[in-house]
C-alpha atoms as a PDB file:
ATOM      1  CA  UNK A   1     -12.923  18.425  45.897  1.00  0.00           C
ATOM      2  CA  UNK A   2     -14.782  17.124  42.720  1.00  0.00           C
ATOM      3  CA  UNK A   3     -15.368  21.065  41.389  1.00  0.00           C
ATOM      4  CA  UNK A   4     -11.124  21.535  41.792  1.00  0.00           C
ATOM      5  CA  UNK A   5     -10.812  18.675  40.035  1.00  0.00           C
ATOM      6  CA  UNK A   6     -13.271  19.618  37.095  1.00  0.00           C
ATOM      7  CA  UNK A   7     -11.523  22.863  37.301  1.00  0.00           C
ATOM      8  CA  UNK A   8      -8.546  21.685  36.278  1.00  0.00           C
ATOM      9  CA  UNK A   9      -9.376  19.247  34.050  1.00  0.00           C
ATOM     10  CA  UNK A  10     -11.316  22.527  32.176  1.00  0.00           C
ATOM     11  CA  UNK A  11      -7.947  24.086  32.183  1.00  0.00           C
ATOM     12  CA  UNK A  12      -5.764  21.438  29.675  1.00  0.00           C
ATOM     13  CA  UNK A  13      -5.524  20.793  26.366  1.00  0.00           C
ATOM     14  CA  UNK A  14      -6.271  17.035  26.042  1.00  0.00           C
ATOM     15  CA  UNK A  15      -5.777  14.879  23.341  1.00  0.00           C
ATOM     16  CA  UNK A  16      -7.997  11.684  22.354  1.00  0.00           C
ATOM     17  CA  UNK A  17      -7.030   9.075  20.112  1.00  0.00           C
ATOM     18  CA  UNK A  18      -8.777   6.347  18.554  1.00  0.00           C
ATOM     19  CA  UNK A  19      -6.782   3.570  17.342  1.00  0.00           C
ATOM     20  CA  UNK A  20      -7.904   2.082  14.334  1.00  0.00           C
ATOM     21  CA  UNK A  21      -5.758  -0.379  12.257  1.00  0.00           C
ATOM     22  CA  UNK A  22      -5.709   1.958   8.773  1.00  0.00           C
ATOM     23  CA  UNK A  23      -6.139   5.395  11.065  1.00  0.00           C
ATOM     24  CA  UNK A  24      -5.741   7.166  14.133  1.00  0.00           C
ATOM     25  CA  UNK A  25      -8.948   9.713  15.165  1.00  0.00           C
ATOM     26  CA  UNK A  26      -8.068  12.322  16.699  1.00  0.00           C
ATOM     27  CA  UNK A  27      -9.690  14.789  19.328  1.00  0.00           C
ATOM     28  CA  UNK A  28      -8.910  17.752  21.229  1.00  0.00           C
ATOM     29  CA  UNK A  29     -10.433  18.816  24.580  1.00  0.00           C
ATOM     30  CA  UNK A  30      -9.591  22.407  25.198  1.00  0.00           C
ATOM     31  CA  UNK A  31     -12.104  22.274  27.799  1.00  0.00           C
ATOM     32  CA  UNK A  32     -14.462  20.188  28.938  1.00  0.00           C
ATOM     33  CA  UNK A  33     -15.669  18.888  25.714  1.00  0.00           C
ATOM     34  CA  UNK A  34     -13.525  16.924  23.069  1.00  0.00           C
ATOM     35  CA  UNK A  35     -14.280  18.005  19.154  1.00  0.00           C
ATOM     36  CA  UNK A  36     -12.811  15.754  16.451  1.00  0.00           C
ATOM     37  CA  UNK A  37      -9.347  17.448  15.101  1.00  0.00           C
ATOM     38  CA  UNK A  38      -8.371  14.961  12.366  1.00  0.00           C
ATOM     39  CA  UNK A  39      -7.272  11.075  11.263  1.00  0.00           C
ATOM     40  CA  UNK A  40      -4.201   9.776  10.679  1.00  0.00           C
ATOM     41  CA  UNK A  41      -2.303   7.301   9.027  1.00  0.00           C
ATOM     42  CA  UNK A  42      -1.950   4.079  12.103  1.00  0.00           C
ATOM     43  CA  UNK A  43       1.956   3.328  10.019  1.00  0.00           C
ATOM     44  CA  UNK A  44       2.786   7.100  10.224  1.00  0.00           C
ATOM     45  CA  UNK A  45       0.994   8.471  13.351  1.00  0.00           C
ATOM     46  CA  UNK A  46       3.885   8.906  15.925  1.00  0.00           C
ATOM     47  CA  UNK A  47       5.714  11.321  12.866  1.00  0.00           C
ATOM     48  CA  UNK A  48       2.274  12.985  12.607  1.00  0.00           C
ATOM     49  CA  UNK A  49       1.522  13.721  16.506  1.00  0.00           C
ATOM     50  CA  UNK A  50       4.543  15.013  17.829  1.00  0.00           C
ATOM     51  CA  UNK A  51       3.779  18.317  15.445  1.00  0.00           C
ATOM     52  CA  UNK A  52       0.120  18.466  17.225  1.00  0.00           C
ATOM     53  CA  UNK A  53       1.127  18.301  20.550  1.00  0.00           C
ATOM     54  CA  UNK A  54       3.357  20.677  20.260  1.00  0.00           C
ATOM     55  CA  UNK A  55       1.121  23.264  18.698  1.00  0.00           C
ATOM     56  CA  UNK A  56      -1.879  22.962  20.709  1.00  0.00           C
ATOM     57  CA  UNK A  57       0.143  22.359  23.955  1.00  0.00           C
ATOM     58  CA  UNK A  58      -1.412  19.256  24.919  1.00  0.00           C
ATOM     59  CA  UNK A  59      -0.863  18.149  28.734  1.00  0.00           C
ATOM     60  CA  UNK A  60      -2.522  14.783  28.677  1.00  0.00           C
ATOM     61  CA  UNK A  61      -3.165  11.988  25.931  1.00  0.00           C
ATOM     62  CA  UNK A  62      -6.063   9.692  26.307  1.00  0.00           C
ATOM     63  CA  UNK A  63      -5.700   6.599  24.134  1.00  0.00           C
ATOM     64  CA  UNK A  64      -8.515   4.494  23.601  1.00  0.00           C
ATOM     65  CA  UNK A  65      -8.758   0.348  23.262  1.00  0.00           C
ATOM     66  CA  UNK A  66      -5.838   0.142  21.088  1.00  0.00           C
ATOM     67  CA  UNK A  67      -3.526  -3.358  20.621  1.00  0.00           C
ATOM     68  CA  UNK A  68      -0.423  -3.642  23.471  1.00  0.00           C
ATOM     69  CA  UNK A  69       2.255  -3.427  21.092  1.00  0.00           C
ATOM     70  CA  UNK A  70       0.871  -0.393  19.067  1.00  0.00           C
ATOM     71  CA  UNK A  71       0.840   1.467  22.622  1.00  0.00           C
ATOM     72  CA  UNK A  72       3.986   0.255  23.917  1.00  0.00           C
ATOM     73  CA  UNK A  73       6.312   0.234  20.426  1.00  0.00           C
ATOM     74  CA  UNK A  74       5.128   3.211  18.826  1.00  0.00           C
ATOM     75  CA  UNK A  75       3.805   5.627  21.327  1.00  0.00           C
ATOM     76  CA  UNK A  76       5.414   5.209  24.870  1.00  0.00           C
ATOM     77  CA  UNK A  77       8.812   5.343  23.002  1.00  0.00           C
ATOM     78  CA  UNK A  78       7.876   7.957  20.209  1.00  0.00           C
ATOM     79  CA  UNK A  79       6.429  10.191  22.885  1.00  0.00           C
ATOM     80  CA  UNK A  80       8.997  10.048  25.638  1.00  0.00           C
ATOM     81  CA  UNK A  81       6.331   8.560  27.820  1.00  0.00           C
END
């Protein structure tokens, strides 16, 4: 059960993020290892992510220790989520 689990995890595009209160980092996982993709602006983030997600096709979001309301006012919402 473990391997069909790894085996689909090996299949999506992931993306990381790594709140920070002047930037975002960013990382993608097309596979089973994440490689840094790029920072953004924490005021301007949502604008700059929906363009990303799109384009690499991203099927999960992992978001890292981040403040409540930054999840829940700018991303849930911002994201459809």
């Amino acid at each position: 059960m473990l391997d069909d689990q790894r085996q689909f995890l090996y299949r999506m595009n992931i993306l990381g993020l790594d709140y920070g209160e002047k930037h975002v980092g960013v990382a993608l996982a097309e596979g089973p290892l994440a490689a840094p993709l790029t920072t953004l602006n924490t005021e301007t983030a949502i604008e700059q992510l929906k363009p990303i997600v799109t384009k690499y096709n991203i099927e999960k979001i992992i978001i890292g220790d981040c403040p409540e309301d930054f999840l829940q006012n700018l991303f849930a919402p911002a994201l459809d989520v």
